[in-house]
C-alpha atoms as a PDB file:
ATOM      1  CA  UNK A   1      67.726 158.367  94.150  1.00  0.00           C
ATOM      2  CA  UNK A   2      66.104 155.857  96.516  1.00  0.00           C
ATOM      3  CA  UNK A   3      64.538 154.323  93.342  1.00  0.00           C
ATOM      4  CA  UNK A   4      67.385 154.069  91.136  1.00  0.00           C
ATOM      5  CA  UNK A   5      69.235 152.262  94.123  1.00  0.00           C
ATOM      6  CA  UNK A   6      66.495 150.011  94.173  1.00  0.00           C
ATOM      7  CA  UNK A   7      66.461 149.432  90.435  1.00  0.00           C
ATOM      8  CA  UNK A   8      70.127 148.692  90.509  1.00  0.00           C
ATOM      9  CA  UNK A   9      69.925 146.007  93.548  1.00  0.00           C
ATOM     10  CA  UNK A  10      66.986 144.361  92.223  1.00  0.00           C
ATOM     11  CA  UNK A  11      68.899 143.826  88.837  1.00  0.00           C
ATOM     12  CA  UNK A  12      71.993 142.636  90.979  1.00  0.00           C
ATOM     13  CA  UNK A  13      69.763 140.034  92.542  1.00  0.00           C
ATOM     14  CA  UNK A  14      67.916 139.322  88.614  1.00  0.00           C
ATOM     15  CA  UNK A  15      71.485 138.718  87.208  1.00  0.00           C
ATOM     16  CA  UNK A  16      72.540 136.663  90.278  1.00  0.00           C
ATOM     17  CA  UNK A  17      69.655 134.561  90.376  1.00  0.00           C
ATOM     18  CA  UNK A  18      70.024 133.788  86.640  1.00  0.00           C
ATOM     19  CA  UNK A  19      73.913 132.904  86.953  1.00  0.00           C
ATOM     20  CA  UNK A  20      73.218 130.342  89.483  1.00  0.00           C
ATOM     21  CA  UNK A  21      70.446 128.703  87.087  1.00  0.00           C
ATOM     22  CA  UNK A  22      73.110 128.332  84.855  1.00  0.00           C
ATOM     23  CA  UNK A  23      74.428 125.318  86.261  1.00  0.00           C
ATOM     24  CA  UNK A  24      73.730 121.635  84.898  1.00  0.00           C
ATOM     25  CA  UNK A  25      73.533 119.051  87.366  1.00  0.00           C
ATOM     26  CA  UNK A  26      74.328 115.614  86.322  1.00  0.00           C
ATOM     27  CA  UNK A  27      72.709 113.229  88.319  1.00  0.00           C
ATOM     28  CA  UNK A  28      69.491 113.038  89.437  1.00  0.00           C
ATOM     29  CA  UNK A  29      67.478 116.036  90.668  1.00  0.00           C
ATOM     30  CA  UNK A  30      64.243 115.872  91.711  1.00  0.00           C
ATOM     31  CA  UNK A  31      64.367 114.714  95.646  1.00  0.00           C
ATOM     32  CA  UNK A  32      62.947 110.965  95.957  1.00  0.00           C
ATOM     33  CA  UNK A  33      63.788 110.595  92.418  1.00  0.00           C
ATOM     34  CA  UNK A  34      65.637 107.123  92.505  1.00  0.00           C
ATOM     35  CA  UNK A  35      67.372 105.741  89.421  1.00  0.00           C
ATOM     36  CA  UNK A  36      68.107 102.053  88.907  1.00  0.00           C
ATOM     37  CA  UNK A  37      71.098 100.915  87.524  1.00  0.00           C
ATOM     38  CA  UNK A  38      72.811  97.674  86.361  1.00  0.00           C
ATOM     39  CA  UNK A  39      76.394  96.279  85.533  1.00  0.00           C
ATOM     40  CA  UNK A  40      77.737  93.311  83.235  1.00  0.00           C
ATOM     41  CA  UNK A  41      80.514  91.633  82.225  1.00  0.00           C
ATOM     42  CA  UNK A  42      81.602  91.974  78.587  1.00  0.00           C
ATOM     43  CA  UNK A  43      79.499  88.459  78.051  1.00  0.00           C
ATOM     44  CA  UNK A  44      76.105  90.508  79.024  1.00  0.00           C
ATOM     45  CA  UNK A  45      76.038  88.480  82.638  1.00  0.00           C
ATOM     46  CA  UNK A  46      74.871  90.681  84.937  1.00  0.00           C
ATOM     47  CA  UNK A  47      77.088  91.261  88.044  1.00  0.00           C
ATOM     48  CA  UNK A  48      75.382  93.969  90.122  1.00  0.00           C
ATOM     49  CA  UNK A  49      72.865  96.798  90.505  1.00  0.00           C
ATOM     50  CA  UNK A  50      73.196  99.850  92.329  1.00  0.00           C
ATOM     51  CA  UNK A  51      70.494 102.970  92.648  1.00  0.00           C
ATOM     52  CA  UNK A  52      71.109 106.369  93.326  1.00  0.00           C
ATOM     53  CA  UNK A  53      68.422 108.847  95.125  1.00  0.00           C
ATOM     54  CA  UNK A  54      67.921 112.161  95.509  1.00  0.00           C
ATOM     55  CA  UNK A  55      67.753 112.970  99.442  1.00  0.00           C
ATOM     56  CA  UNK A  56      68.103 116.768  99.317  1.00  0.00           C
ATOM     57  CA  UNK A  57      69.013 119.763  97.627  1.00  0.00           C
ATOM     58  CA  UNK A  58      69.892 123.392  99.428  1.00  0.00           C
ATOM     59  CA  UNK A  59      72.040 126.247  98.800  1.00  0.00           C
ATOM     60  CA  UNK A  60      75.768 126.291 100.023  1.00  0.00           C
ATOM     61  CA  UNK A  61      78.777 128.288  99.828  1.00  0.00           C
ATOM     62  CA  UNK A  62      76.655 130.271  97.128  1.00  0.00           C
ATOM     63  CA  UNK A  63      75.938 127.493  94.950  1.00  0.00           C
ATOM     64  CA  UNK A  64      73.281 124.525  95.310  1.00  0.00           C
ATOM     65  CA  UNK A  65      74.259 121.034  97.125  1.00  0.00           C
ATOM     66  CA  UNK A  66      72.776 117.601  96.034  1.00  0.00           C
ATOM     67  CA  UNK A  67      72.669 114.742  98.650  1.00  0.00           C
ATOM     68  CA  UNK A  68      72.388 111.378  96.878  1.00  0.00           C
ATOM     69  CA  UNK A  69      71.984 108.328  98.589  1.00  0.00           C
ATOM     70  CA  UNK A  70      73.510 105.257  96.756  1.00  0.00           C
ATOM     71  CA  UNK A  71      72.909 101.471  97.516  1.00  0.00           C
ATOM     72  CA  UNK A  72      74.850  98.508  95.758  1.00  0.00           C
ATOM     73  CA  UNK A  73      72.817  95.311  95.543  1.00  0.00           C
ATOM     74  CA  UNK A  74      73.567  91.652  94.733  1.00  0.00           C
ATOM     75  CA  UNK A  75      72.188  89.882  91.757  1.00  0.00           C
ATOM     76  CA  UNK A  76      69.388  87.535  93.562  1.00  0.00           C
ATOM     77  CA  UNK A  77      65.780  88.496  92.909  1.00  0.00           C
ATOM     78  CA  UNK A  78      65.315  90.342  96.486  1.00  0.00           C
ATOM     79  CA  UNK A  79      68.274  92.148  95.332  1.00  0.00           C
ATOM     80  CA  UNK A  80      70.188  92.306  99.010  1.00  0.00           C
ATOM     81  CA  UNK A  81      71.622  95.141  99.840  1.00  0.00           C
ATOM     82  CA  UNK A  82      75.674  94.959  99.581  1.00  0.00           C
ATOM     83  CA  UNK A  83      76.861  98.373 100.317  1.00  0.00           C
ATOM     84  CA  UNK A  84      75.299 102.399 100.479  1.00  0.00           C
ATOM     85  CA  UNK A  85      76.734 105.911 100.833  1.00  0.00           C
ATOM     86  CA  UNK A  86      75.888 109.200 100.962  1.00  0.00           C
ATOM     87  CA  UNK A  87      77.541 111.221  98.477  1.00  0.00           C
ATOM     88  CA  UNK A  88      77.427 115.629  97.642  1.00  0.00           C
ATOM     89  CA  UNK A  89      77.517 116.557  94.483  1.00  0.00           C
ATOM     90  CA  UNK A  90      77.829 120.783  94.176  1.00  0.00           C
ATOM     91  CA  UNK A  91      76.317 123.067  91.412  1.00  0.00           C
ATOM     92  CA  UNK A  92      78.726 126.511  91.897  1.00  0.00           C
ATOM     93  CA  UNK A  93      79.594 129.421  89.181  1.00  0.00           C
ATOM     94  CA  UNK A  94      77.786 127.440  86.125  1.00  0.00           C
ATOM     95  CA  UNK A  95      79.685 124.128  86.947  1.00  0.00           C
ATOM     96  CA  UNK A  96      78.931 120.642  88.647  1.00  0.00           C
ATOM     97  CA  UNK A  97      81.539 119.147  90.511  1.00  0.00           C
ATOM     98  CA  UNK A  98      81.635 115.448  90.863  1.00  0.00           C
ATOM     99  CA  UNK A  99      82.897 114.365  94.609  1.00  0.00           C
ATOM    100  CA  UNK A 100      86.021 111.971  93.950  1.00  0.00           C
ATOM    101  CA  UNK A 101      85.554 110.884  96.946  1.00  0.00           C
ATOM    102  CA  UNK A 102      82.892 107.939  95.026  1.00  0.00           C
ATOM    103  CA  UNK A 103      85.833 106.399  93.497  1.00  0.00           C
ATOM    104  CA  UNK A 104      87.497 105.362  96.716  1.00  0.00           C
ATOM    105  CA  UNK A 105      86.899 101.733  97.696  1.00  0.00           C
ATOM    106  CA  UNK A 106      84.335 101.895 100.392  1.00  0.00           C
ATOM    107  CA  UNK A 107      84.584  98.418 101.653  1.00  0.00           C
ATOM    108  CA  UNK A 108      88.739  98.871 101.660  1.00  0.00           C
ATOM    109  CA  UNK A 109      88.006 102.399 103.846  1.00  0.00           C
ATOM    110  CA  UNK A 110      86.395 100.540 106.296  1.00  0.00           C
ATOM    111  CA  UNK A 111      88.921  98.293 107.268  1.00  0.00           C
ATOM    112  CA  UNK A 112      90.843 101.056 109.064  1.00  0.00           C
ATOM    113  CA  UNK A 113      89.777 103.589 111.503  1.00  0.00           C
ATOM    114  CA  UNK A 114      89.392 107.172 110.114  1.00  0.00           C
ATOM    115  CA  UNK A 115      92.105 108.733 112.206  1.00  0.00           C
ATOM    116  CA  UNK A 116      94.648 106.630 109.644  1.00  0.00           C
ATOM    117  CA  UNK A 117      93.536 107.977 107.056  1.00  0.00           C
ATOM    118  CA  UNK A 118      94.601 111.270 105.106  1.00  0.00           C
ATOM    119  CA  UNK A 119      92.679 112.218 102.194  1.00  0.00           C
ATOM    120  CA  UNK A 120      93.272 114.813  99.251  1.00  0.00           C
ATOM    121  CA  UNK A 121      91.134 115.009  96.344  1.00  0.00           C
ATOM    122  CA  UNK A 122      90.616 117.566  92.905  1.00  0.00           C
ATOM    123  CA  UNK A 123      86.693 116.941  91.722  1.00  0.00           C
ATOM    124  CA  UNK A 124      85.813 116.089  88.212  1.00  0.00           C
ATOM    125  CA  UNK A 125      83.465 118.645  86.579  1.00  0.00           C
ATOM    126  CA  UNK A 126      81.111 119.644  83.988  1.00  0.00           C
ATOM    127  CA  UNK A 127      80.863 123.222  82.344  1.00  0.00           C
ATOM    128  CA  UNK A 128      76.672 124.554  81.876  1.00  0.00           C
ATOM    129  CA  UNK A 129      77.329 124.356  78.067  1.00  0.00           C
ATOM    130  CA  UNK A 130      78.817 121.251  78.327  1.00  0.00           C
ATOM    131  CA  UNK A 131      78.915 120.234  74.328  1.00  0.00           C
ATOM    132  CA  UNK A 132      81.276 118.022  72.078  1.00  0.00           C
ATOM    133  CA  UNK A 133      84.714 119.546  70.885  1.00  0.00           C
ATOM    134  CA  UNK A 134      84.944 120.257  74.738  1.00  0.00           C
ATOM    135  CA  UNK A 135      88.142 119.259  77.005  1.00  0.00           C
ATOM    136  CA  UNK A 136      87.177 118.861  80.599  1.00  0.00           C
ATOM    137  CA  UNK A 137      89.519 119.344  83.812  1.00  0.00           C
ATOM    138  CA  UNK A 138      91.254 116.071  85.122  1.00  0.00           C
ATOM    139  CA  UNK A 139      90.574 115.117  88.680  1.00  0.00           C
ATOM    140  CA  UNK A 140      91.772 112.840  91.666  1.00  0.00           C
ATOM    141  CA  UNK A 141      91.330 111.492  94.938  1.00  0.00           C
ATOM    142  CA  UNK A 142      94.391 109.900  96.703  1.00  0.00           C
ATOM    143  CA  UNK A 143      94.015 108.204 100.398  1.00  0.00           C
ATOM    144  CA  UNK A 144      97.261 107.656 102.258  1.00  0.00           C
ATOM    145  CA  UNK A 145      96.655 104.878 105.190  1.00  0.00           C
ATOM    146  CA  UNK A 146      98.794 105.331 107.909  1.00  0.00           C
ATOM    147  CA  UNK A 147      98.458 102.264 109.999  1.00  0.00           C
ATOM    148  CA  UNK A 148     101.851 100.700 110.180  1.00  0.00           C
ATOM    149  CA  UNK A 149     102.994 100.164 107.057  1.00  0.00           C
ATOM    150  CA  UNK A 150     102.142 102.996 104.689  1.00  0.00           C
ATOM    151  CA  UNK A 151      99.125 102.699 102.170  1.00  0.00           C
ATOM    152  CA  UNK A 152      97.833 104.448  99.365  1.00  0.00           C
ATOM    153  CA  UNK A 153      95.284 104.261  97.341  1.00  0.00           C
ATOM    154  CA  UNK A 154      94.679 107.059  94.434  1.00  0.00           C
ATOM    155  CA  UNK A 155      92.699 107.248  91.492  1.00  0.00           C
ATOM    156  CA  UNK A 156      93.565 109.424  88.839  1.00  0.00           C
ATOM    157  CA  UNK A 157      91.024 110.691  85.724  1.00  0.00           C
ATOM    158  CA  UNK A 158      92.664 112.162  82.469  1.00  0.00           C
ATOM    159  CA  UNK A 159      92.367 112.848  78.885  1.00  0.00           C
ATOM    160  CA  UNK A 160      88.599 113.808  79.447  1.00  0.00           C
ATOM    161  CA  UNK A 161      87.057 114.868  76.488  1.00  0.00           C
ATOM    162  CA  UNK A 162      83.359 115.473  75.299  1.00  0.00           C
ATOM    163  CA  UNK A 163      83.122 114.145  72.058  1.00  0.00           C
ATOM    164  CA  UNK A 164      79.509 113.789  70.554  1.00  0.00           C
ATOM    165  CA  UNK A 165      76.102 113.900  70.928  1.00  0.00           C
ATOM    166  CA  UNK A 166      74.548 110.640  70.855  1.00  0.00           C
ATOM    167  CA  UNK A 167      70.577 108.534  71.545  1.00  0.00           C
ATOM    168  CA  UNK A 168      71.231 106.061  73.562  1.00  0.00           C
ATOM    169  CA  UNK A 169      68.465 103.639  74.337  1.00  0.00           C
ATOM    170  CA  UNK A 170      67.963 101.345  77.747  1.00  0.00           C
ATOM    171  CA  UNK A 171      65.197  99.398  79.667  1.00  0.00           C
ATOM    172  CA  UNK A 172      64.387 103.201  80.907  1.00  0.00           C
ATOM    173  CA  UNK A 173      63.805 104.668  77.733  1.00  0.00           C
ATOM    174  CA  UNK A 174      65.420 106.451  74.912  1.00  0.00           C
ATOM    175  CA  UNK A 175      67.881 109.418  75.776  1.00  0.00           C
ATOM    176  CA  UNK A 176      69.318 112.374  74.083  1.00  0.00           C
ATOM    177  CA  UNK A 177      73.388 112.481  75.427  1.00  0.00           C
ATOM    178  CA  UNK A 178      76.739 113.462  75.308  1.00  0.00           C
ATOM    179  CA  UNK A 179      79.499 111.217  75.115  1.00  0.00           C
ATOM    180  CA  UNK A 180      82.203 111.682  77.172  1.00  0.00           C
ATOM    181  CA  UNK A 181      85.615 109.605  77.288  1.00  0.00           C
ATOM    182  CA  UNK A 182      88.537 109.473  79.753  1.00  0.00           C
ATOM    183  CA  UNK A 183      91.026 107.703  81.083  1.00  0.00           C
ATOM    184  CA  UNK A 184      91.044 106.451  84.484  1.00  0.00           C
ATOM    185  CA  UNK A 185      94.713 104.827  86.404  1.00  0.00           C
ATOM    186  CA  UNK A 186      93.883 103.250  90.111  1.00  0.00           C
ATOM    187  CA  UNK A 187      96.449 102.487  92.844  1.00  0.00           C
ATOM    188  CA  UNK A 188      95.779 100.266  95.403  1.00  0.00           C
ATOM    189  CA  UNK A 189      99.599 100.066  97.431  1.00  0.00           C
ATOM    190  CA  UNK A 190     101.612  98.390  94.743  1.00  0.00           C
ATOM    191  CA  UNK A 191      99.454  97.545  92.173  1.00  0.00           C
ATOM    192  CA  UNK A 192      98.265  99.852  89.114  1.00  0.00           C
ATOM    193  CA  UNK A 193      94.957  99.440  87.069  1.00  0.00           C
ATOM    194  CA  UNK A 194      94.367 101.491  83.904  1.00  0.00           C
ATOM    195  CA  UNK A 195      91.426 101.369  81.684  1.00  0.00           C
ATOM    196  CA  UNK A 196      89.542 103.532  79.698  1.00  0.00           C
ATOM    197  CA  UNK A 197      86.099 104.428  80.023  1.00  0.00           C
ATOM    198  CA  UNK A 198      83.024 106.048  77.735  1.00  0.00           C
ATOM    199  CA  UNK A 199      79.830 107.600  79.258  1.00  0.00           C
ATOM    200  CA  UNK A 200      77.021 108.901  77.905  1.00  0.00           C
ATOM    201  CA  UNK A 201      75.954 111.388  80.062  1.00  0.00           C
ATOM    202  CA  UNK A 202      72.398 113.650  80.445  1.00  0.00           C
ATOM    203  CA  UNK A 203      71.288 116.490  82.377  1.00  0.00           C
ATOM    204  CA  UNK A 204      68.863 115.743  85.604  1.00  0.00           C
ATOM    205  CA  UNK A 205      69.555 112.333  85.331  1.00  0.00           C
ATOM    206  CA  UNK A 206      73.963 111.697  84.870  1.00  0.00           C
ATOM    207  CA  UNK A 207      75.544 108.796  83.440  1.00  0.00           C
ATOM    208  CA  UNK A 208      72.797 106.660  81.111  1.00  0.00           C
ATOM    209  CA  UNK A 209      75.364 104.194  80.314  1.00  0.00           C
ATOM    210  CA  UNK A 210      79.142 103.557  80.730  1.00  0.00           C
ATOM    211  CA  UNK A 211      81.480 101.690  79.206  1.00  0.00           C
ATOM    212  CA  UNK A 212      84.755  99.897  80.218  1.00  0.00           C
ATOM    213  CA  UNK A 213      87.621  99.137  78.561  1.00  0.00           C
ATOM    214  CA  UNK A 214      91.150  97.491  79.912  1.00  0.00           C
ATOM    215  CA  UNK A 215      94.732  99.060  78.330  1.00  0.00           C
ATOM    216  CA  UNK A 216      94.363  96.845  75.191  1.00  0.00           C
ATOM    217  CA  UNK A 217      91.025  98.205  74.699  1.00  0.00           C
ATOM    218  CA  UNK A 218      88.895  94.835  75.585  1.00  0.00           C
ATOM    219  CA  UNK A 219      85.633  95.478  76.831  1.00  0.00           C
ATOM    220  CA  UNK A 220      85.886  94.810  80.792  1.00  0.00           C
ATOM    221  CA  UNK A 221      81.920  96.107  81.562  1.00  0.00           C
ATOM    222  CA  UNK A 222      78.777  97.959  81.092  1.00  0.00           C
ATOM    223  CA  UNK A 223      76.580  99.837  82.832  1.00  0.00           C
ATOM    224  CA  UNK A 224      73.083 101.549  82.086  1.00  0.00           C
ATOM    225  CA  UNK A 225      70.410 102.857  83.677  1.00  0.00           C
ATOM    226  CA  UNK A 226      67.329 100.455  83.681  1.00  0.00           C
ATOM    227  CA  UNK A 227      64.289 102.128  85.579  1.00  0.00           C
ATOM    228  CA  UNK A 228      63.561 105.373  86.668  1.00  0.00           C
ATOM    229  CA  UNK A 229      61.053 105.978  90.019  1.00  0.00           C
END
């Protein structure tokens, strides 16, 4: 009897172990791994870089959690350093949530203390078999300043569809992706931005490039991935 208990817990812990594997991550995950990244205008004039590193990955509320470092830079050749944040990302029952919380305007944050502000997010996410035909779950993240006069800030991402699978090739290399579309609509107090936005996303690595498009559809900006450490 002792056995078959055995037998039966071990296979628990076989079938556990294999759900969890399940999950995709969509950024970067080998720890010190650091991807480089830059962004132009729809004239091919480059406006900024930005990396994003791996810091650490470790189990949490039964599911695995990525730290990733990111750091903005300027565009002179020591590339200064303009902004950086740490930012979870969460693998949990064959899905990987994207933290909202990256589409709030760090450098508009910091103007107010942290007691005035109220936050309330739904993450972004990507199924394990993520594969085109699929529609993916909308998300949000809305900050409500309450230093006087009322302030809010939200960013809202719709209409998110997987659509094909596509090579997409870079100064880092040539990459097998999935092309993903959605619409994005940002508050800041009174006024409204909408555009719509295309990434080509990977496995172990996330977005390869992205692009951006204003409500007429005019190309606003690009973004790909340019070096991988």
């Amino acid at each position: 009897m002792k056995t078959l208990f055995s037998i039966i817990f071990i296979s628990l812990l076989i079938s556990a172990s294999l759900k969890a594997q399940n999950c995709e991550a969509y950024i970067p995950t080998k720890v010190g791994q650091k991807l480089m990244f830059q962004t132009s205008n729809k004239k091919g004039k480059i406006q900024s870089y930005y990396s994003q590193e791996l810091l650490s990955k470790k189990d949490k509320d039964g599911g695995t959690a990525y730290e990733i470092i990111q750091i903005s830079y300027d565009t002179s050749k020591k590339r200064k350093i303009t902004n950086q944040d740490t930012l979870e990302f969460l693998c949990k029952d064959n899905t990987f949530y994207i933290d909202m919380n990256t589409f709030l305007n760090e450098e508009q944050m910091k103007a107010y203390d942290e007691s005035q502000i109220t936050i309330d997010f739904k993450n972004i996410s990507y199924p394990a078999n993520l594969k085109p035909g699929m529609t993916l779950d909308d998300g949000y993240v809305k900050a409500e300043i309450n230093a006087g006069i009322p302030i809010v800030f939200k960013t809202d991402i719709t209409n998110r569809k997987a659509e094909s699978y596509e090579t997409i090739t870079t100064l880092a290399g040539n990459f097998e992706t999935i092309k993903v579309s959605q619409d994005v609509s940002a508050k800041f107090g009174f006024i409204t931005v909408k555009m719509h936005t295309v990434n080509w996303v990977k496995k172990n690595i996330g977005n390869v490039k992205s692009e951006s498009y204003d409500k007429n559809d005019n190309l606003i900006s690009v973004t790909e991935l340019i070096s991988i450490e």
